[in-house]
PDB file of N, CA and C in Angstrom:
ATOM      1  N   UNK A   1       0.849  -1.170   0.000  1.00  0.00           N
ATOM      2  CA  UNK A   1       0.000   0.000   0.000  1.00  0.00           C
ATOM      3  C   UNK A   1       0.896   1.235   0.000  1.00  0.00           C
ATOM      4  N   UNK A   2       0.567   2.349  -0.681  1.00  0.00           N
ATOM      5  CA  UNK A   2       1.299   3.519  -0.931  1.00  0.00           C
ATOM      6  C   UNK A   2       0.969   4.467  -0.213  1.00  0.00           C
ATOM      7  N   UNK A   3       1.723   5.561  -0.128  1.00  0.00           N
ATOM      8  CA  UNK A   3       1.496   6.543   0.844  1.00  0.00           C
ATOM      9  C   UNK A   3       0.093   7.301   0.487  1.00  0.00           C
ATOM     10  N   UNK A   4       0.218   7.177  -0.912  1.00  0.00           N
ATOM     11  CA  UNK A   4      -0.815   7.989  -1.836  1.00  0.00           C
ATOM     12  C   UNK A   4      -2.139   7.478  -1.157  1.00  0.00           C
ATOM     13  N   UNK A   5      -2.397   6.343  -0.912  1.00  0.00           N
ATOM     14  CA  UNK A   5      -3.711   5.448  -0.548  1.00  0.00           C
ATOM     15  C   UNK A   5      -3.825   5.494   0.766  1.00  0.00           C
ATOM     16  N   UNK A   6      -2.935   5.376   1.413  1.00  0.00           N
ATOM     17  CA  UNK A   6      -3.405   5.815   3.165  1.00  0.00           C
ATOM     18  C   UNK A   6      -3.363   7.078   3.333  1.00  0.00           C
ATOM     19  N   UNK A   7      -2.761   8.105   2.643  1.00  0.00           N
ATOM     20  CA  UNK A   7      -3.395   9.630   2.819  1.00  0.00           C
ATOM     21  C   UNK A   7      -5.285   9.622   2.396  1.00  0.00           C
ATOM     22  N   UNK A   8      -5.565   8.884   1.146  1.00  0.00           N
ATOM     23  CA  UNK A   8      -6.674   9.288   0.893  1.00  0.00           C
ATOM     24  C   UNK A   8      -7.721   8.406   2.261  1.00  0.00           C
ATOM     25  N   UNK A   9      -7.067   7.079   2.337  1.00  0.00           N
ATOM     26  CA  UNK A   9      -8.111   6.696   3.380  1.00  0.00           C
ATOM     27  C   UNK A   9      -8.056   7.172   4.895  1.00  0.00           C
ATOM     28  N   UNK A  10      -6.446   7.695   5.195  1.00  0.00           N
ATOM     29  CA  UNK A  10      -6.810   8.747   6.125  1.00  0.00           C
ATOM     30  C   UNK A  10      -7.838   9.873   6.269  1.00  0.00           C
ATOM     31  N   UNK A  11      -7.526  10.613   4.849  1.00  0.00           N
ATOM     32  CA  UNK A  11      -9.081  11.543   4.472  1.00  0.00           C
ATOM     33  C   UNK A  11     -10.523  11.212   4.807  1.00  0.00           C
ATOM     34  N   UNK A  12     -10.864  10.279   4.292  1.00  0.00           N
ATOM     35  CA  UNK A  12     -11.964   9.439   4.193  1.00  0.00           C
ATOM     36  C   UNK A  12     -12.466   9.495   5.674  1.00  0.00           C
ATOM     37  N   UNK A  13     -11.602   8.534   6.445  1.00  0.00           N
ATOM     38  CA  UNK A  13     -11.631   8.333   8.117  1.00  0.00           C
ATOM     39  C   UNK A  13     -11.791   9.831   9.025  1.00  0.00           C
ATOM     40  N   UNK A  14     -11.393  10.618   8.453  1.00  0.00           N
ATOM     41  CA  UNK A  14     -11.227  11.961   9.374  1.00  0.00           C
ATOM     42  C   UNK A  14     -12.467  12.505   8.907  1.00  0.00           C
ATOM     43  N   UNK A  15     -13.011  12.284   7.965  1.00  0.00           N
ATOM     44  CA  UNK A  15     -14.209  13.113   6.891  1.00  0.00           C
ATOM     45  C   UNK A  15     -15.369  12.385   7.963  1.00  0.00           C
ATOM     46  N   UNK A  16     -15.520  10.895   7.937  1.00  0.00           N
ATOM     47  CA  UNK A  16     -16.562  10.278   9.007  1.00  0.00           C
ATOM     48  C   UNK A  16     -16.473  10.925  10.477  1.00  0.00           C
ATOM     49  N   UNK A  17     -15.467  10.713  10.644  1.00  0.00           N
ATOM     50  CA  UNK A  17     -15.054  11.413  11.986  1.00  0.00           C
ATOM     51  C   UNK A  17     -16.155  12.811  12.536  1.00  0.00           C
ATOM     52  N   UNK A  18     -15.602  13.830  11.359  1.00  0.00           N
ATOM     53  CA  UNK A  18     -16.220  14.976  11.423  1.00  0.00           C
ATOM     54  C   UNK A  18     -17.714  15.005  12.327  1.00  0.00           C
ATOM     55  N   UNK A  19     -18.184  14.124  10.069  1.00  0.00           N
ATOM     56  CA  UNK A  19     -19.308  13.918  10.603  1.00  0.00           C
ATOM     57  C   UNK A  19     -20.269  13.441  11.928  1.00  0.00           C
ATOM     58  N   UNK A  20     -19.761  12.445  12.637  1.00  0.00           N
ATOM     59  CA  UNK A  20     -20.110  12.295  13.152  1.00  0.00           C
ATOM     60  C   UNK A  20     -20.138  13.007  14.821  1.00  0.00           C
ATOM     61  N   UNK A  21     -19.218  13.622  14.516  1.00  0.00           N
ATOM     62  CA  UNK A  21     -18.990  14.685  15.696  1.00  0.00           C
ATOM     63  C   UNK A  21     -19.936  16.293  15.113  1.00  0.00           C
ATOM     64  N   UNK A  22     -19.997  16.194  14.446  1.00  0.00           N
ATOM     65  CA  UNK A  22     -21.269  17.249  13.843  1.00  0.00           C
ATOM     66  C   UNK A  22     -22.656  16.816  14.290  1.00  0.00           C
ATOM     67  N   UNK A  23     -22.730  15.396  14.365  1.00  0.00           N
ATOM     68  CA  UNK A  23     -24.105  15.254  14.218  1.00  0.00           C
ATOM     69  C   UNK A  23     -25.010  14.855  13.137  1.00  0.00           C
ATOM     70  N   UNK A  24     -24.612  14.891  12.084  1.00  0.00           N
ATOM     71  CA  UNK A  24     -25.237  15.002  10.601  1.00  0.00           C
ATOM     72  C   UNK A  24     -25.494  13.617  10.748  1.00  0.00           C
ATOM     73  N   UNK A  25     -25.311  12.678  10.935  1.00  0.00           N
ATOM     74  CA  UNK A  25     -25.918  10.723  11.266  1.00  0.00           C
ATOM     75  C   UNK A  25     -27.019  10.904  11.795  1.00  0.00           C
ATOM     76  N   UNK A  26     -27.708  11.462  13.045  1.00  0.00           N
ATOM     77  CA  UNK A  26     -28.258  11.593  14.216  1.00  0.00           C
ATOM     78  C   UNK A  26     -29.244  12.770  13.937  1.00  0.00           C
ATOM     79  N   UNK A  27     -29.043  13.354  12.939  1.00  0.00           N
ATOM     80  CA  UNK A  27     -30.035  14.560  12.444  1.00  0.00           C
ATOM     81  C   UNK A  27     -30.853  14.429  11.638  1.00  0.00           C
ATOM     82  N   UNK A  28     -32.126  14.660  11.615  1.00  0.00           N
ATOM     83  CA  UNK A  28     -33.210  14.378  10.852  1.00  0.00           C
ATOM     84  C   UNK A  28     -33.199  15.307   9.263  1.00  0.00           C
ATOM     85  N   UNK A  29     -32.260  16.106   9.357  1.00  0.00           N
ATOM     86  CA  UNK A  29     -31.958  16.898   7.892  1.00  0.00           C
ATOM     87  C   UNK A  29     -30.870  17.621   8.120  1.00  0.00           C
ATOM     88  N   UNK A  30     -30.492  18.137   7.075  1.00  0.00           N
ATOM     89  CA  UNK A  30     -28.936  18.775   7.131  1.00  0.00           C
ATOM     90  C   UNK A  30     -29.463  20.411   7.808  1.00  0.00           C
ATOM     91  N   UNK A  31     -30.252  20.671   7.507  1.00  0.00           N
ATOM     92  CA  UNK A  31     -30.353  22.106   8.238  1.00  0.00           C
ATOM     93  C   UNK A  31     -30.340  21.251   9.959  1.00  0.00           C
ATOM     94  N   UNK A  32     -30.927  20.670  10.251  1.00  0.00           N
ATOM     95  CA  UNK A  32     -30.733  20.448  11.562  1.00  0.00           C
ATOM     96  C   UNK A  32     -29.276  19.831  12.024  1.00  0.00           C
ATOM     97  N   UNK A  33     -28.381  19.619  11.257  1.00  0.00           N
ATOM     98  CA  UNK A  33     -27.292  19.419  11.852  1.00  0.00           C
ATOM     99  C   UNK A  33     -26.505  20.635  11.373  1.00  0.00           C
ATOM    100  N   UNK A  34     -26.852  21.293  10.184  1.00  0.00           N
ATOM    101  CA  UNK A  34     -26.176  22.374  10.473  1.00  0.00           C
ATOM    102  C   UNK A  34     -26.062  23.376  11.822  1.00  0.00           C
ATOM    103  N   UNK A  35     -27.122  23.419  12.437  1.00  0.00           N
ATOM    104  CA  UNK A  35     -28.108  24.525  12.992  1.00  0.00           C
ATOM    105  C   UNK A  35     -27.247  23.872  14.886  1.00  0.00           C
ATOM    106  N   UNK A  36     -26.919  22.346  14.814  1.00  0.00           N
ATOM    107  CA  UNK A  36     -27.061  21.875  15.678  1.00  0.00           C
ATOM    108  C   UNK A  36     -25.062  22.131  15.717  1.00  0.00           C
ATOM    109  N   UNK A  37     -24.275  21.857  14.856  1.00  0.00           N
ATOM    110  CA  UNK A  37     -23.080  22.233  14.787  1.00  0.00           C
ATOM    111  C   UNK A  37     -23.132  23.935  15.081  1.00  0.00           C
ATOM    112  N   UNK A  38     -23.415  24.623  14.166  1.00  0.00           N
ATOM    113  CA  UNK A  38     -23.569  26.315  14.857  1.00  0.00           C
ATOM    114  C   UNK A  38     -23.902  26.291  16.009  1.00  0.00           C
ATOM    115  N   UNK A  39     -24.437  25.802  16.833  1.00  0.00           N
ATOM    116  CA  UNK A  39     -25.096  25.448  17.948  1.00  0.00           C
ATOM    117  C   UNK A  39     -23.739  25.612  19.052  1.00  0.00           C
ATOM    118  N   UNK A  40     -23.329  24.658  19.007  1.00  0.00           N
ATOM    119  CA  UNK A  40     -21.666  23.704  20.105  1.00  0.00           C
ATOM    120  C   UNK A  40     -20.612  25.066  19.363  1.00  0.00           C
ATOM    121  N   UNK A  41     -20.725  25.434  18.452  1.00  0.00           N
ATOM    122  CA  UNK A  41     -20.092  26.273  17.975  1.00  0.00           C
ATOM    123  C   UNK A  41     -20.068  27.737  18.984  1.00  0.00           C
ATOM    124  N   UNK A  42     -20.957  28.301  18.499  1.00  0.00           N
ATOM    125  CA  UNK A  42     -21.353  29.472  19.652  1.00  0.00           C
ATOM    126  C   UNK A  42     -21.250  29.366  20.941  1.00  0.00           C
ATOM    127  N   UNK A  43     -21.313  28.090  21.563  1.00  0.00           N
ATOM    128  CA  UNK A  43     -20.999  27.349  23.423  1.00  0.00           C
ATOM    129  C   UNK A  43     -19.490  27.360  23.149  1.00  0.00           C
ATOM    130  N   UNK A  44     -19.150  27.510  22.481  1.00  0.00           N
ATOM    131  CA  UNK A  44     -17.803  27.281  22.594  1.00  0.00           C
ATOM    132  C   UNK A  44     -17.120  28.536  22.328  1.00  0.00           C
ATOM    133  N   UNK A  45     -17.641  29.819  21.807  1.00  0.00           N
ATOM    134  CA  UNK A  45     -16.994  30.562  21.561  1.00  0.00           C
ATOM    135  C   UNK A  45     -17.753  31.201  23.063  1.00  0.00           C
ATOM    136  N   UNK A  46     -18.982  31.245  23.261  1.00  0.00           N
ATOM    137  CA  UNK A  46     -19.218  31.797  24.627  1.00  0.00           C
ATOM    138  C   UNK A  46     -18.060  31.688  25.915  1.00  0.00           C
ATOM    139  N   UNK A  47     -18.605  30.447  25.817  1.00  0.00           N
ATOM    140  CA  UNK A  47     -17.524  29.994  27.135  1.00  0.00           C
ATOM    141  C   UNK A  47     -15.756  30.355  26.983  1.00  0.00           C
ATOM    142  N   UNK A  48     -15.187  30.412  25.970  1.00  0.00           N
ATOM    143  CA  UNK A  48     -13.921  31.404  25.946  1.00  0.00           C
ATOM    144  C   UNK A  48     -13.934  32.638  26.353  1.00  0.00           C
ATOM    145  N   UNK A  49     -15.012  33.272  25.824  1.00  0.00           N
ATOM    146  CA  UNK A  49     -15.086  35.093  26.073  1.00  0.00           C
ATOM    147  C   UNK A  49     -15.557  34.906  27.966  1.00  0.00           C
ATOM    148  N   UNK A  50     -16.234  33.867  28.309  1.00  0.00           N
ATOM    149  CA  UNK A  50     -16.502  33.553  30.130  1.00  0.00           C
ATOM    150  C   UNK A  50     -15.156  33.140  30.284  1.00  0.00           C
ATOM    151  N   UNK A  51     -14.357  32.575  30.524  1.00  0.00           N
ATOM    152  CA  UNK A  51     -13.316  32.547  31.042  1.00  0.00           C
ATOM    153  C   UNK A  51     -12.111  33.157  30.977  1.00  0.00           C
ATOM    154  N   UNK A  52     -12.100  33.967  29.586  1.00  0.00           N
ATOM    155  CA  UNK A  52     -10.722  34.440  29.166  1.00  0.00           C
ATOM    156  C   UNK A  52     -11.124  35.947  28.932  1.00  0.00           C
ATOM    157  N   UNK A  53     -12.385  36.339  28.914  1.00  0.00           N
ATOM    158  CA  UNK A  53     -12.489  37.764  29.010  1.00  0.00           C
ATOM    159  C   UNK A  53     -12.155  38.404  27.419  1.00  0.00           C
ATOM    160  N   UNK A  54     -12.415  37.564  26.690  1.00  0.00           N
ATOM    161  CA  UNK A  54     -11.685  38.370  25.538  1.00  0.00           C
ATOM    162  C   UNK A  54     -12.896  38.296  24.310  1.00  0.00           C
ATOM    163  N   UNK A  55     -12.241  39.304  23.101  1.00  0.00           N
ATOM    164  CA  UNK A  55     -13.523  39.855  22.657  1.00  0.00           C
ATOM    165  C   UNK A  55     -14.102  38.801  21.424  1.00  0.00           C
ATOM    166  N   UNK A  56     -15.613  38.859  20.644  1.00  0.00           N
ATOM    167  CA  UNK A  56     -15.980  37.800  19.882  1.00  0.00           C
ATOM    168  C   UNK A  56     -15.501  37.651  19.064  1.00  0.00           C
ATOM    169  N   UNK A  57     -14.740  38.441  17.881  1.00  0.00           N
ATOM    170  CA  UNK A  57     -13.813  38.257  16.987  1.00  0.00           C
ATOM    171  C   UNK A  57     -12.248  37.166  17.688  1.00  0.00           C
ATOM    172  N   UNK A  58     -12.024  37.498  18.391  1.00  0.00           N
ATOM    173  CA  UNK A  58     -11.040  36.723  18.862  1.00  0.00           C
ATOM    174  C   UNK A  58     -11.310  35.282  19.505  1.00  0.00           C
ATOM    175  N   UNK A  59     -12.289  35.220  20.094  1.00  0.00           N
ATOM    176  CA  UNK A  59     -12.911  33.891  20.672  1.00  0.00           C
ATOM    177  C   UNK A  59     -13.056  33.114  19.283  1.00  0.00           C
ATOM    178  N   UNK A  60     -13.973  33.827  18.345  1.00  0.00           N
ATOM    179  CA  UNK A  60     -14.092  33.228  16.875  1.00  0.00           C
ATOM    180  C   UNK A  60     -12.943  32.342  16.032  1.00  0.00           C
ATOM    181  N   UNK A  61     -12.029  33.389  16.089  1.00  0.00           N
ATOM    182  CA  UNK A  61     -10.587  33.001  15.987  1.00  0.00           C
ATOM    183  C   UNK A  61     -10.030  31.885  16.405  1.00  0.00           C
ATOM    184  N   UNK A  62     -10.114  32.130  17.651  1.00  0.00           N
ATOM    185  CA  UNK A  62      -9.489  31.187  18.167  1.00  0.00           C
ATOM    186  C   UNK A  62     -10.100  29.662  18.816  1.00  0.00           C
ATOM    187  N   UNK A  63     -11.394  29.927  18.618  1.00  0.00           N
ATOM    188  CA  UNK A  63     -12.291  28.347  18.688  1.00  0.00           C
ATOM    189  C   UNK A  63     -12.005  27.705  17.118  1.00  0.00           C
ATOM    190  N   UNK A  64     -12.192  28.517  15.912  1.00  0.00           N
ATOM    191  CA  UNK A  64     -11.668  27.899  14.591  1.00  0.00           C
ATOM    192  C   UNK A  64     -10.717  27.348  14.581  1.00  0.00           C
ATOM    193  N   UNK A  65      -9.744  28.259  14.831  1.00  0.00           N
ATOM    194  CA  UNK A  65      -8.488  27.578  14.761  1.00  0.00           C
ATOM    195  C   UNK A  65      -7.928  25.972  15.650  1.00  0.00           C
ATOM    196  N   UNK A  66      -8.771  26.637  16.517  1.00  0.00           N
ATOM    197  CA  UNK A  66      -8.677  24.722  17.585  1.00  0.00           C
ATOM    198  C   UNK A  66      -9.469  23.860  17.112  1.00  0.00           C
ATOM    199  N   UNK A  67     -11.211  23.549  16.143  1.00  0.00           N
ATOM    200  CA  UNK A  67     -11.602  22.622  15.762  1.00  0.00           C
ATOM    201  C   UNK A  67     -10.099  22.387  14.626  1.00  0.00           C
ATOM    202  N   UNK A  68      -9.800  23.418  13.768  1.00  0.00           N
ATOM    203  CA  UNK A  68      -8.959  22.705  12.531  1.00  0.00           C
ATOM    204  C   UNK A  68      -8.020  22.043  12.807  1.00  0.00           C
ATOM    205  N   UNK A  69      -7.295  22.674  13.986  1.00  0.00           N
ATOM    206  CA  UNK A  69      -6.320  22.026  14.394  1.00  0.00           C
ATOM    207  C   UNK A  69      -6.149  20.780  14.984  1.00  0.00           C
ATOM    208  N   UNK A  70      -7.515  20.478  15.010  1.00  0.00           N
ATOM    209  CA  UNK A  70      -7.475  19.267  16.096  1.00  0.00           C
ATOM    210  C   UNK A  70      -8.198  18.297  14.847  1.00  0.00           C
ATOM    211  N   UNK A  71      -8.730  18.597  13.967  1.00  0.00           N
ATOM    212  CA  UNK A  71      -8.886  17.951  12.555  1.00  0.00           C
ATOM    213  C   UNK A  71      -8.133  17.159  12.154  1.00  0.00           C
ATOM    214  N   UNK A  72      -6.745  17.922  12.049  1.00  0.00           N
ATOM    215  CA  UNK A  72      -5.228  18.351  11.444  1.00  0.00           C
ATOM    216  C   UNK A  72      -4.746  17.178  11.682  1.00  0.00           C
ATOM    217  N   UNK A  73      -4.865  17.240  13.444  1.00  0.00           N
ATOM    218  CA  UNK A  73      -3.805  16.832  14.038  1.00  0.00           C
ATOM    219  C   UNK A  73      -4.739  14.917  14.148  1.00  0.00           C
ATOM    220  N   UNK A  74      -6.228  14.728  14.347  1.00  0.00           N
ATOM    221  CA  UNK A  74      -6.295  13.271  13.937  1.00  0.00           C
ATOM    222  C   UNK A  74      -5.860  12.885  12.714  1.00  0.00           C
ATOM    223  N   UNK A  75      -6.339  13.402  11.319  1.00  0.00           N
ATOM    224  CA  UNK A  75      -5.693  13.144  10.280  1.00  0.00           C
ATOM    225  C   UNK A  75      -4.285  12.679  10.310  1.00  0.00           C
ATOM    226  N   UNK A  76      -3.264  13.435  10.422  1.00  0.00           N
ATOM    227  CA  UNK A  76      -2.072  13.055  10.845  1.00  0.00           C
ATOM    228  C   UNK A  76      -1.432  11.648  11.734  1.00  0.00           C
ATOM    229  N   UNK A  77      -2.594  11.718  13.036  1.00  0.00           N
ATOM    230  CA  UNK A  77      -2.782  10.617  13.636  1.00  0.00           C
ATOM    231  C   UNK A  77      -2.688   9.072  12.984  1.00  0.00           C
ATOM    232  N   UNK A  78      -4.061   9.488  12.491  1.00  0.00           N
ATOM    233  CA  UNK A  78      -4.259   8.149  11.300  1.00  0.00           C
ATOM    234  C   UNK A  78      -3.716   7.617  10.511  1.00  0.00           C
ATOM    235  N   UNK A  79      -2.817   8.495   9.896  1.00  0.00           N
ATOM    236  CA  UNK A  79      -1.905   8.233   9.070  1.00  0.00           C
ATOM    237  C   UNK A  79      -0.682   8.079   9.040  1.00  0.00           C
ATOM    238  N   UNK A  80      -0.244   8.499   9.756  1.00  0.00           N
ATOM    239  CA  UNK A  80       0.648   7.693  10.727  1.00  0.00           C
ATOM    240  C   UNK A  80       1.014   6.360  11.188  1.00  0.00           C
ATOM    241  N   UNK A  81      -0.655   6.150  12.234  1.00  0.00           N
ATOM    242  CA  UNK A  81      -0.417   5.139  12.368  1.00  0.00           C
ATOM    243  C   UNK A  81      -0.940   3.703  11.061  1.00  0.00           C
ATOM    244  N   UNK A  82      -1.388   4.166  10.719  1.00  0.00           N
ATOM    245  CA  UNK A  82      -1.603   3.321   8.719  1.00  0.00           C
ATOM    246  C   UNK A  82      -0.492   2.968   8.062  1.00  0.00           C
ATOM    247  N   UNK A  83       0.600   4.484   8.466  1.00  0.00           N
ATOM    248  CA  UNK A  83       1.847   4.076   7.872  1.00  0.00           C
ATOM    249  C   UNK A  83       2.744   2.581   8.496  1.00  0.00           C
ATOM    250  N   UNK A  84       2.507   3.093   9.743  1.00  0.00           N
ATOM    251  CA  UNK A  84       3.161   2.179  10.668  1.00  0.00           C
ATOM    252  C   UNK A  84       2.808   0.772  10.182  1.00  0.00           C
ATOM    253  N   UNK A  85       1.508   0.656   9.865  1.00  0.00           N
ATOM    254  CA  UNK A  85       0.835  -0.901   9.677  1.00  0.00           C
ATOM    255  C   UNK A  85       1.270  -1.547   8.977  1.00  0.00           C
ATOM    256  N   UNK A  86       0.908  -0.413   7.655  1.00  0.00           N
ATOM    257  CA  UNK A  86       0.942  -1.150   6.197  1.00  0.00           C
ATOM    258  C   UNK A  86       2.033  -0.766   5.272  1.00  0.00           C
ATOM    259  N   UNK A  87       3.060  -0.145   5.802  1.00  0.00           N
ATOM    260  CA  UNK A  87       4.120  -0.281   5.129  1.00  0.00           C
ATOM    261  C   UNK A  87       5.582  -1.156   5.262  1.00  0.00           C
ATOM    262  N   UNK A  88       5.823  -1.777   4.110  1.00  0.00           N
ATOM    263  CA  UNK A  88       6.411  -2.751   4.825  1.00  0.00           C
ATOM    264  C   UNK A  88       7.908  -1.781   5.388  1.00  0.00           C
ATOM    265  N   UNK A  89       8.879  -2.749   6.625  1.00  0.00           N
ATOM    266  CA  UNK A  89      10.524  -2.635   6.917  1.00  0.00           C
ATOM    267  C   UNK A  89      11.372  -3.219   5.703  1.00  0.00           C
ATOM    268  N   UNK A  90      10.176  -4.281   5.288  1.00  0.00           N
ATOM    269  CA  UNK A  90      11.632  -5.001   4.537  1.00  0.00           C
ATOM    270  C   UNK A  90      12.229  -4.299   3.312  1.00  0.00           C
ATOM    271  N   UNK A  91      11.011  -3.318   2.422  1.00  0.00           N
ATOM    272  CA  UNK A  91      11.683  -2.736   1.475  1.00  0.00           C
ATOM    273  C   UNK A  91      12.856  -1.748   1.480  1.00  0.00           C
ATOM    274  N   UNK A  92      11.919  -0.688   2.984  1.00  0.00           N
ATOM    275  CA  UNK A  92      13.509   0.045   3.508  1.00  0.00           C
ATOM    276  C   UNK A  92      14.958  -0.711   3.796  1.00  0.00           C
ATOM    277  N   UNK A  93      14.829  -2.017   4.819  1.00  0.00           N
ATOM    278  CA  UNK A  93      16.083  -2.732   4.510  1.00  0.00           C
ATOM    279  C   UNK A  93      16.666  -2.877   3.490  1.00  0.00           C
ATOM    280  N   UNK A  94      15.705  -3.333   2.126  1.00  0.00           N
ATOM    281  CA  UNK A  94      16.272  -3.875   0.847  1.00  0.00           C
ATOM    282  C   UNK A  94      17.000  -2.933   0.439  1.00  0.00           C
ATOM    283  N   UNK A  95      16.199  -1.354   0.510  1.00  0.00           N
ATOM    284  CA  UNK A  95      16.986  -0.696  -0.235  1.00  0.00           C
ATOM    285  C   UNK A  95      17.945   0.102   0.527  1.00  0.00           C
ATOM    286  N   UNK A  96      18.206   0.229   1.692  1.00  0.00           N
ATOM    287  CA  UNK A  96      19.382   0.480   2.696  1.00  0.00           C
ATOM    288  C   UNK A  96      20.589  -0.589   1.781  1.00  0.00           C
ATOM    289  N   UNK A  97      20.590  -2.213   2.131  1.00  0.00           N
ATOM    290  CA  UNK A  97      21.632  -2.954   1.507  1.00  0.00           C
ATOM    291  C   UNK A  97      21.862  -2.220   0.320  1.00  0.00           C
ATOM    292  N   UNK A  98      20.958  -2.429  -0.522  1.00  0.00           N
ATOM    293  CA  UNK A  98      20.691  -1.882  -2.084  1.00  0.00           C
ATOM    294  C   UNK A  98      21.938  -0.967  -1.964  1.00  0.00           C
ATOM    295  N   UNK A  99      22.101   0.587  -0.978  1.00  0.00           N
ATOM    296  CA  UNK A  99      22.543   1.589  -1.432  1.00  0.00           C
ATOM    297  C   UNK A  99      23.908   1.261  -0.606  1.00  0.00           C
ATOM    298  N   UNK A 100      24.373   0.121   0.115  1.00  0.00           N
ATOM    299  CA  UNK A 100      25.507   0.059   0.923  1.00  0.00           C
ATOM    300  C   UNK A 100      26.162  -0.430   0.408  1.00  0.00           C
ATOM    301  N   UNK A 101      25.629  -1.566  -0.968  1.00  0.00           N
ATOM    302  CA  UNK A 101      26.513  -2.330  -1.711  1.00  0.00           C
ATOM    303  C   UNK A 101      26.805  -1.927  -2.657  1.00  0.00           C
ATOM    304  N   UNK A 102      25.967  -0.503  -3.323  1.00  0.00           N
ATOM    305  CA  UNK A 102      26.769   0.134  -4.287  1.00  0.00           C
ATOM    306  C   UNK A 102      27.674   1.051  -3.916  1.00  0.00           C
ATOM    307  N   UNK A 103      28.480   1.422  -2.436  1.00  0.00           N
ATOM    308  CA  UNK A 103      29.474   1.966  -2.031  1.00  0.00           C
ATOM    309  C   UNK A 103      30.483   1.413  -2.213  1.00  0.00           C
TER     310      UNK A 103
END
């Protein structure tokens, strides 16, 4: 398996993910999971401006930037560990010898 193919099924996996942390499975129509994501959205930018005192443009900011990042950072996760699985050691060995014996 190629890197090319566990990036995309990393994609794939993080894309369900989403969803299902949106809600959109569990919602009787997409306006209601839209409505229901805007929803956790706004609790979340509330509760920054309650604890950190700071203004809605910036709470905005900075709640975005932490769902993406934390997107980012399972994606990465996944793929990773995919790499780990399904790629083989032995070819890196092969071609380690490969490049020691043409020294």
């Amino acid at each position: 398996m190629t890197k090319k193919y566990i990036s995309i099924i990393s994609f794939i996996i993080t894309i369900v993910a989403v969803t299902l942390m949106l809600g959109i499975f569990q919602a009787s129509s997409l306006s209601h999971a839209m409505f229901s994501a805007e929803n956790n959205f706004m609790w979340m930018v509330f509760l920054m401006r309650l604890f950190f005192g700071i203004g809605l443009e910036v709470a905005r900011v900075i709640v975005s930037l932490t769902i993406i990042s934390s997107c980012v950072l399972f994606y990465w996760m996944i793929r990773h560990l995919l790499i780990m699985t399904f790629i083989d050691k032995k070819e890196s060995s092969t071609e380690e010898s490969n490049s020691q014996n043409k020294i």
